[in-house]
N, C-alpha and C. Protein backbone atom coordinates (compact mmCIF):
# COMPACT_ATOMS: atom_id res chain seq x y z
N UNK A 1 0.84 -1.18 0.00
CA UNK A 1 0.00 0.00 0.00
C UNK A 1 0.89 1.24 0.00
N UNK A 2 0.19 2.46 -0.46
CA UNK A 2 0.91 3.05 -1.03
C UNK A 2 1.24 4.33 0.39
N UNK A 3 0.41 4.02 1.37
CA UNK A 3 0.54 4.45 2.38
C UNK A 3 1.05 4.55 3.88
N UNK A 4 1.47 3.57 3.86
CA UNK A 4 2.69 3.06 4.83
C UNK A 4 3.58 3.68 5.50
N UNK A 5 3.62 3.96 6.80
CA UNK A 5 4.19 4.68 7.70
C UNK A 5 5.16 3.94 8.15
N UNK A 6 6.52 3.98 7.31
CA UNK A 6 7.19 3.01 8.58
C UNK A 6 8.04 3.76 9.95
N UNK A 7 8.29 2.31 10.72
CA UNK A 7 8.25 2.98 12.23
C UNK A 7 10.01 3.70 12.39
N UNK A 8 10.55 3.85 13.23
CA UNK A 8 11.23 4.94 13.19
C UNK A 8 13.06 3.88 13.60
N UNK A 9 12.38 2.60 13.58
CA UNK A 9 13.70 1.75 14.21
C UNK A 9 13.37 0.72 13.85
N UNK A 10 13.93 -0.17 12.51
CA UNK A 10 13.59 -1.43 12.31
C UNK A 10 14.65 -2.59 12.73
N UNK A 11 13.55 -3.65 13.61
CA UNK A 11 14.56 -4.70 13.98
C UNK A 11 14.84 -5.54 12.78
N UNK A 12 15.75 -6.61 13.49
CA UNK A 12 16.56 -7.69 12.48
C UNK A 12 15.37 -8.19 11.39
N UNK A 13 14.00 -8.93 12.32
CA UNK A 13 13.07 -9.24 11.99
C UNK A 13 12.20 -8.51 10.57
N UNK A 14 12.62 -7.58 10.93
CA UNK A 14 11.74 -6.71 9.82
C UNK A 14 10.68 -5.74 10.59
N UNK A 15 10.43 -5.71 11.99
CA UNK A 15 9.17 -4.92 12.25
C UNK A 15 9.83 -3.73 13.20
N UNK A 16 8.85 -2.77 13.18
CA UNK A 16 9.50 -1.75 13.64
C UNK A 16 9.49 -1.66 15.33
N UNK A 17 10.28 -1.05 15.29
CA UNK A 17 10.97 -1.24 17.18
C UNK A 17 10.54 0.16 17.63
N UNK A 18 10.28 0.65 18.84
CA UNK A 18 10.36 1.91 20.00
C UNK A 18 11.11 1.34 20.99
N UNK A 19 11.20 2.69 21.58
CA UNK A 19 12.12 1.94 22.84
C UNK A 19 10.80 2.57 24.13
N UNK A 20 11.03 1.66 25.37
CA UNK A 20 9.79 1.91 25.94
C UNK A 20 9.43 0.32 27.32
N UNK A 21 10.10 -0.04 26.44
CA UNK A 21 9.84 -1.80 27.22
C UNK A 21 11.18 -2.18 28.95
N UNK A 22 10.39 -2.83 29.33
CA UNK A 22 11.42 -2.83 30.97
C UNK A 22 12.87 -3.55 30.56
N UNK A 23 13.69 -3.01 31.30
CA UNK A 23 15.32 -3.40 31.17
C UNK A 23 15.60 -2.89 30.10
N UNK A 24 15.19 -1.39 29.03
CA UNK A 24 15.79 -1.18 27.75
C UNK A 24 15.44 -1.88 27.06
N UNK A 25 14.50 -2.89 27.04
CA UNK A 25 13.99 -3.54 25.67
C UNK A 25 12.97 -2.78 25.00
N UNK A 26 13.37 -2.94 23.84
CA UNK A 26 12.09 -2.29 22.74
C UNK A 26 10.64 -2.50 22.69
N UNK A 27 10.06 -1.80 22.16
CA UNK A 27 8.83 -3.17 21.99
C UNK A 27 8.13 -3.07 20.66
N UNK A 28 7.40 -3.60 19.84
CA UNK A 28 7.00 -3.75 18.50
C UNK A 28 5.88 -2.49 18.15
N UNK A 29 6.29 -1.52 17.47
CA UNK A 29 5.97 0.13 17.27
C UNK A 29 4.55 -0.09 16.70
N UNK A 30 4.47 -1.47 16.11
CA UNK A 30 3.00 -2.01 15.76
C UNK A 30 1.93 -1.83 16.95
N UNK A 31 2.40 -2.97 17.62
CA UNK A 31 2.04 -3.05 18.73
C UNK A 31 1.14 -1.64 19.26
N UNK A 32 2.32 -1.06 19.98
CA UNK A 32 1.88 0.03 20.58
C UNK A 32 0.93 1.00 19.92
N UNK A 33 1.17 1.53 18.81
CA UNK A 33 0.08 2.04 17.70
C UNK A 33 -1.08 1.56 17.94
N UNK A 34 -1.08 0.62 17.81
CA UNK A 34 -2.56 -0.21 17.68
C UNK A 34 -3.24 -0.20 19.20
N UNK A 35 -2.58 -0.30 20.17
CA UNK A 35 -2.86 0.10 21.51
C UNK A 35 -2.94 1.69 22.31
N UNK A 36 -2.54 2.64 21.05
CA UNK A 36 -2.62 4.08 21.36
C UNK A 36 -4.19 4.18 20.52
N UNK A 37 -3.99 3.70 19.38
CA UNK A 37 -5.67 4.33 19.24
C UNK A 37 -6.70 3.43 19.55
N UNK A 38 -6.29 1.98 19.95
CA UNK A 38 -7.69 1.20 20.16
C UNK A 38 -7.99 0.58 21.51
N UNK A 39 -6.72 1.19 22.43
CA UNK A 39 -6.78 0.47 23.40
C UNK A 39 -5.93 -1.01 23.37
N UNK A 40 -6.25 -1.58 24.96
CA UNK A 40 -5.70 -3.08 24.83
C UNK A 40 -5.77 -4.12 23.94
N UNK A 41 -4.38 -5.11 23.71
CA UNK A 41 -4.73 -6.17 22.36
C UNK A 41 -5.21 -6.87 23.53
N UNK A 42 -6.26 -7.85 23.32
CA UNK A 42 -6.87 -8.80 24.18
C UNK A 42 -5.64 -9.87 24.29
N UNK A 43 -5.99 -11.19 25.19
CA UNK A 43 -5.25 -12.12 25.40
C UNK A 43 -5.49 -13.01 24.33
N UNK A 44 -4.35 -13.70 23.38
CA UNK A 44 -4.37 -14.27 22.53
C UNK A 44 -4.97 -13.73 21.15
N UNK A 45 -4.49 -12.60 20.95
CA UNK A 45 -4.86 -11.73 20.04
C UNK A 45 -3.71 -11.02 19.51
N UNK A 46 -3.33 -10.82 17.92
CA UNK A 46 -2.23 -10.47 17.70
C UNK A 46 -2.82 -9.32 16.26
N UNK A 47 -1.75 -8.23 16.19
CA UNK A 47 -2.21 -7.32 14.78
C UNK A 47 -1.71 -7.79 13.98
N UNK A 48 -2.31 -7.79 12.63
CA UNK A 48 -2.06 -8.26 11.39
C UNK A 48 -1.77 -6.92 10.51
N UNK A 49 -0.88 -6.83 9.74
CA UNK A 49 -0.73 -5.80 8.76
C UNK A 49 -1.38 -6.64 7.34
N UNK A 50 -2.35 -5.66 7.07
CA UNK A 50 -2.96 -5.61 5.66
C UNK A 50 -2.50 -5.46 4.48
N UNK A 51 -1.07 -4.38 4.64
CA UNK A 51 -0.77 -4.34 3.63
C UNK A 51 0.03 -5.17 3.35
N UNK A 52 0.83 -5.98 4.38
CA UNK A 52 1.89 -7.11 4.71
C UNK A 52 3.50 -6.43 4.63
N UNK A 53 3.33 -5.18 4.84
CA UNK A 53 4.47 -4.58 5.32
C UNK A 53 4.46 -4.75 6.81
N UNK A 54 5.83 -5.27 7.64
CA UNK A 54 6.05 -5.71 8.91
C UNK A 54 6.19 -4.33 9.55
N UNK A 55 7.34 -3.52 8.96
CA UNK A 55 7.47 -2.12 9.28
C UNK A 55 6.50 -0.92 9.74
N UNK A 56 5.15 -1.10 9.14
CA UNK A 56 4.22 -0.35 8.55
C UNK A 56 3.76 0.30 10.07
N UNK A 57 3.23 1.37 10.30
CA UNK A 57 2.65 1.71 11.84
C UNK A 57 1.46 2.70 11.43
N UNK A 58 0.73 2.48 10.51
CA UNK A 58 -0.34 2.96 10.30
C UNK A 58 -1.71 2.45 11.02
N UNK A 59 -2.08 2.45 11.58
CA UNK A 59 -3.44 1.72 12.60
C UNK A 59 -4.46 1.15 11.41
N UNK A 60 -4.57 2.00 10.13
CA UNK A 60 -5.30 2.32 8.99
C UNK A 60 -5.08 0.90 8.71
N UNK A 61 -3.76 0.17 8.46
CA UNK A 61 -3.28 -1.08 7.60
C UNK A 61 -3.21 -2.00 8.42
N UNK A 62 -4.09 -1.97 10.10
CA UNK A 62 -4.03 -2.97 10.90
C UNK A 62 -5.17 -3.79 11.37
N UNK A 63 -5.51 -4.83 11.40
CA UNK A 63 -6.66 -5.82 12.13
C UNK A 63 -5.65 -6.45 13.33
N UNK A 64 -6.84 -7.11 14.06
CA UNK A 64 -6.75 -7.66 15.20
C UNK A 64 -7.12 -9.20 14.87
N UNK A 65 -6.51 -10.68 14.86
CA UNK A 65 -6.67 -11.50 14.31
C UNK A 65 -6.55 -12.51 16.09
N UNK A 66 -7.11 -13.82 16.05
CA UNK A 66 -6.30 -14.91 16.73
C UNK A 66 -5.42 -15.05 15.97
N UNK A 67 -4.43 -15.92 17.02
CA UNK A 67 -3.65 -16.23 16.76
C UNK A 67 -3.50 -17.60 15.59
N UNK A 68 -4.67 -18.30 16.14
CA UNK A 68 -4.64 -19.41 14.87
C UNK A 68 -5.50 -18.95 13.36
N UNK A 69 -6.24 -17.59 13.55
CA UNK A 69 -6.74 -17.18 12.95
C UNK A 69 -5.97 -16.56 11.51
N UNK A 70 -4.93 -15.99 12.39
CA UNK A 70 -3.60 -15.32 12.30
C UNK A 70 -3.18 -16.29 11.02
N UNK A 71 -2.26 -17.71 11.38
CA UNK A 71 -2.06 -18.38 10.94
C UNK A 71 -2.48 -18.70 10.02
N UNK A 72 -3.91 -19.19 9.84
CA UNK A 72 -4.73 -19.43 8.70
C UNK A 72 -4.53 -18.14 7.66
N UNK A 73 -4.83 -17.45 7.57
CA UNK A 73 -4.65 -16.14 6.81
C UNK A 73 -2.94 -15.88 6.21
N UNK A 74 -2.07 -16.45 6.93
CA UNK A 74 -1.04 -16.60 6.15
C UNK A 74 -0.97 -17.55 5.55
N UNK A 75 -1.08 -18.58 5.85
CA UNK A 75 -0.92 -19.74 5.12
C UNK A 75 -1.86 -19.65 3.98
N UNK A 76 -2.93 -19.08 3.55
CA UNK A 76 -3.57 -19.18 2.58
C UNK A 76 -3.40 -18.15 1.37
N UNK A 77 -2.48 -17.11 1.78
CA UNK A 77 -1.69 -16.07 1.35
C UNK A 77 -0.50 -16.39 -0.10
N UNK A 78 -0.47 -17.68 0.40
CA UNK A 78 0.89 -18.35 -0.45
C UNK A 78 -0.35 -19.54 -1.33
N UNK A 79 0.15 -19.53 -3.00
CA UNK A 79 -0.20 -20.98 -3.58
C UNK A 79 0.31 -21.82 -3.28
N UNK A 80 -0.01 -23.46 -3.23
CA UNK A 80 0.51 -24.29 -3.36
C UNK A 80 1.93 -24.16 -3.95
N UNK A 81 2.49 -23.85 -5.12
CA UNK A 81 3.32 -23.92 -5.90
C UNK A 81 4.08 -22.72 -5.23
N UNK A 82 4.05 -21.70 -4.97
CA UNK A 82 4.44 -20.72 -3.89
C UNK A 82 5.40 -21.55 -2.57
N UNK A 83 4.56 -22.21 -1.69
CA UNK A 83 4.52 -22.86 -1.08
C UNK A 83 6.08 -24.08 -0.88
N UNK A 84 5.75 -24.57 -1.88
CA UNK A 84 6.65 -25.83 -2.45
C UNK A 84 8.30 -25.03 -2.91
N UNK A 85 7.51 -23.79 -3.73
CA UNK A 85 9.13 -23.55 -4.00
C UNK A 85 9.88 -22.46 -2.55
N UNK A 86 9.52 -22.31 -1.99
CA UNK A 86 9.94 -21.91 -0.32
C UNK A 86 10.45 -22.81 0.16
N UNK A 87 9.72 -23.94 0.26
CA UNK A 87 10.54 -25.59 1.33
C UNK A 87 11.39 -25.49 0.04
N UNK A 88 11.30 -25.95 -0.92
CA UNK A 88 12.96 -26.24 -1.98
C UNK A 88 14.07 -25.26 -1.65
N UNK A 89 13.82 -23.30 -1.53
CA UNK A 89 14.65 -22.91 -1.55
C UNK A 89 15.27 -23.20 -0.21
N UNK A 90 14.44 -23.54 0.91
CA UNK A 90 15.19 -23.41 2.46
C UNK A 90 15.66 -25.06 1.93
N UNK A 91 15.58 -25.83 1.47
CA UNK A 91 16.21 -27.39 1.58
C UNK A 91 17.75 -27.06 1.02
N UNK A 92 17.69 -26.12 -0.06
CA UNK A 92 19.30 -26.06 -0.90
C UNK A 92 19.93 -24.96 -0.24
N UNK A 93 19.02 -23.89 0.63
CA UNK A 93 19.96 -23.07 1.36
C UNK A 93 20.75 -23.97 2.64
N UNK A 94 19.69 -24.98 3.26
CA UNK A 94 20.19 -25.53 4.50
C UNK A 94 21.72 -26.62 3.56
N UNK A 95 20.97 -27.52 2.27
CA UNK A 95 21.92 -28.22 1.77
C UNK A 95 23.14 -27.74 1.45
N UNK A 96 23.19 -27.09 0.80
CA UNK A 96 24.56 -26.01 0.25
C UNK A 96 25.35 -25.14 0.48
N UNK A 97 24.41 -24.33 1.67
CA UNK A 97 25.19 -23.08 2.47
C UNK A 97 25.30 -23.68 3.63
N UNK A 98 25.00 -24.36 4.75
CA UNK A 98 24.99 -24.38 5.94
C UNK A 98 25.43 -25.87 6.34
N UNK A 99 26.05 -26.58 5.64
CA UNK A 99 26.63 -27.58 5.92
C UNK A 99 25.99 -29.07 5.91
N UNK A 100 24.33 -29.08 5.40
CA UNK A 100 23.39 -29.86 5.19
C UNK A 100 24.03 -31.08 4.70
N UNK A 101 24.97 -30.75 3.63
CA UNK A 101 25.80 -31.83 2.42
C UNK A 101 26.73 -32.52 3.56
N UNK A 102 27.52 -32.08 4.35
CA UNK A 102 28.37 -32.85 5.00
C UNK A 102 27.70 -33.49 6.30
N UNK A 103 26.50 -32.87 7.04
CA UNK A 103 26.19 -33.78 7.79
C UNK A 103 25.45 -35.00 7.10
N UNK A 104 25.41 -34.82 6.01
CA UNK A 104 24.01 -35.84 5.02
C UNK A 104 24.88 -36.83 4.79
N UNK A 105 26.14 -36.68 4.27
CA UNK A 105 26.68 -37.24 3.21
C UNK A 105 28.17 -37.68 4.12
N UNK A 106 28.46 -36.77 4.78
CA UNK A 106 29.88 -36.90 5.30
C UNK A 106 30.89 -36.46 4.81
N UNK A 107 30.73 -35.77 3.57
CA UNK A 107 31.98 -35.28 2.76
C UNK A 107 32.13 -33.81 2.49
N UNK A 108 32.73 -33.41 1.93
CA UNK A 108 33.23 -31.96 1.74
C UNK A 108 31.75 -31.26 0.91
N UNK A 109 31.74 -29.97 1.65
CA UNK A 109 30.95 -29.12 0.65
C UNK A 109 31.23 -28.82 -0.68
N UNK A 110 30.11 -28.59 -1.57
CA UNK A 110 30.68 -28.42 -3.47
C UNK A 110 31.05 -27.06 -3.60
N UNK A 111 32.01 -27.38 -4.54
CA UNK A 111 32.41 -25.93 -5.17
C UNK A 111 31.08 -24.93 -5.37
N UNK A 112 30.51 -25.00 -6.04
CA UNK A 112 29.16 -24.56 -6.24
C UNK A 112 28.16 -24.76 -6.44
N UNK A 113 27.09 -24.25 -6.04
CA UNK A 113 25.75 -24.51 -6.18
C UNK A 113 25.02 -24.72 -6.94
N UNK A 114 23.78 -25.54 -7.32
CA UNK A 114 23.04 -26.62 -8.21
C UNK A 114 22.26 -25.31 -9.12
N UNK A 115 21.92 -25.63 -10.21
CA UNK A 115 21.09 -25.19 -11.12
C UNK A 115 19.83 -25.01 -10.61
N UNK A 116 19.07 -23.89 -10.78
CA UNK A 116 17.87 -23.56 -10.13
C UNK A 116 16.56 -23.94 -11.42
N UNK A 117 16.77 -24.36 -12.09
CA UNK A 117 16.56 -24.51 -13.45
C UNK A 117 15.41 -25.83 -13.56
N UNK A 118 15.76 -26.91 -12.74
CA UNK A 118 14.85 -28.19 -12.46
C UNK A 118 13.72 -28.17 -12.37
């Protein structure tokens, strides 16, 4: 969306950070937004960004979902074929970059990496 406020400190994760939380911890700029204009998130209740920017702190681009509710709504977000090629790319990132081949196999990692082409 073309309207997107992002927040003023983005973590590793991708979502935006304030500072505000006990011991110097941050807390999710989503979050709080959504609790400045609507009040408390209930228990077992999490915000969803609409536009699917993580960053985003517009209240405008936010719902209030369960958590398994939550879930469902992502997962249905992705096709099948979507889906499939995600597990392939994390199988050849874990196989190829992260040492997958030598605990699998026992032998040395390859010079380089497989054809994406299959």
């Amino acid at each position: 969306m073309a309207d997107c406020v992002r927040g003023p400190r983005i973590g590793k994760n991708g979502y935006a950070r304030v500072p505000g939380g006990r011991r110097g911890v941050s807390l999710y700029a989503h979050r709080v937004a959504w609790e400045e204009a609507n009040g408390p998130i209930p228990e077992g209740y999490v915000v969803h960004h609409t536009c699917g920017t993580k960053a985003c702190v517009n209240v405008a681009h936010m719902e209030i979902h369960t958590k398994s509710d939550h879930h469902k709504l992502h997962a249905t977000r992705l096709s099948d074929e979507e889906r499939e090629e995600r597990k392939r790319e994390r199988y050849r990132r874990w196989y190829y970059e992260r040492g997958g081949k030598e605990w699998f196999r026992g032998r040395s990692r390859p010079t380089e990496a497989p054809s994406l082409s299959s």
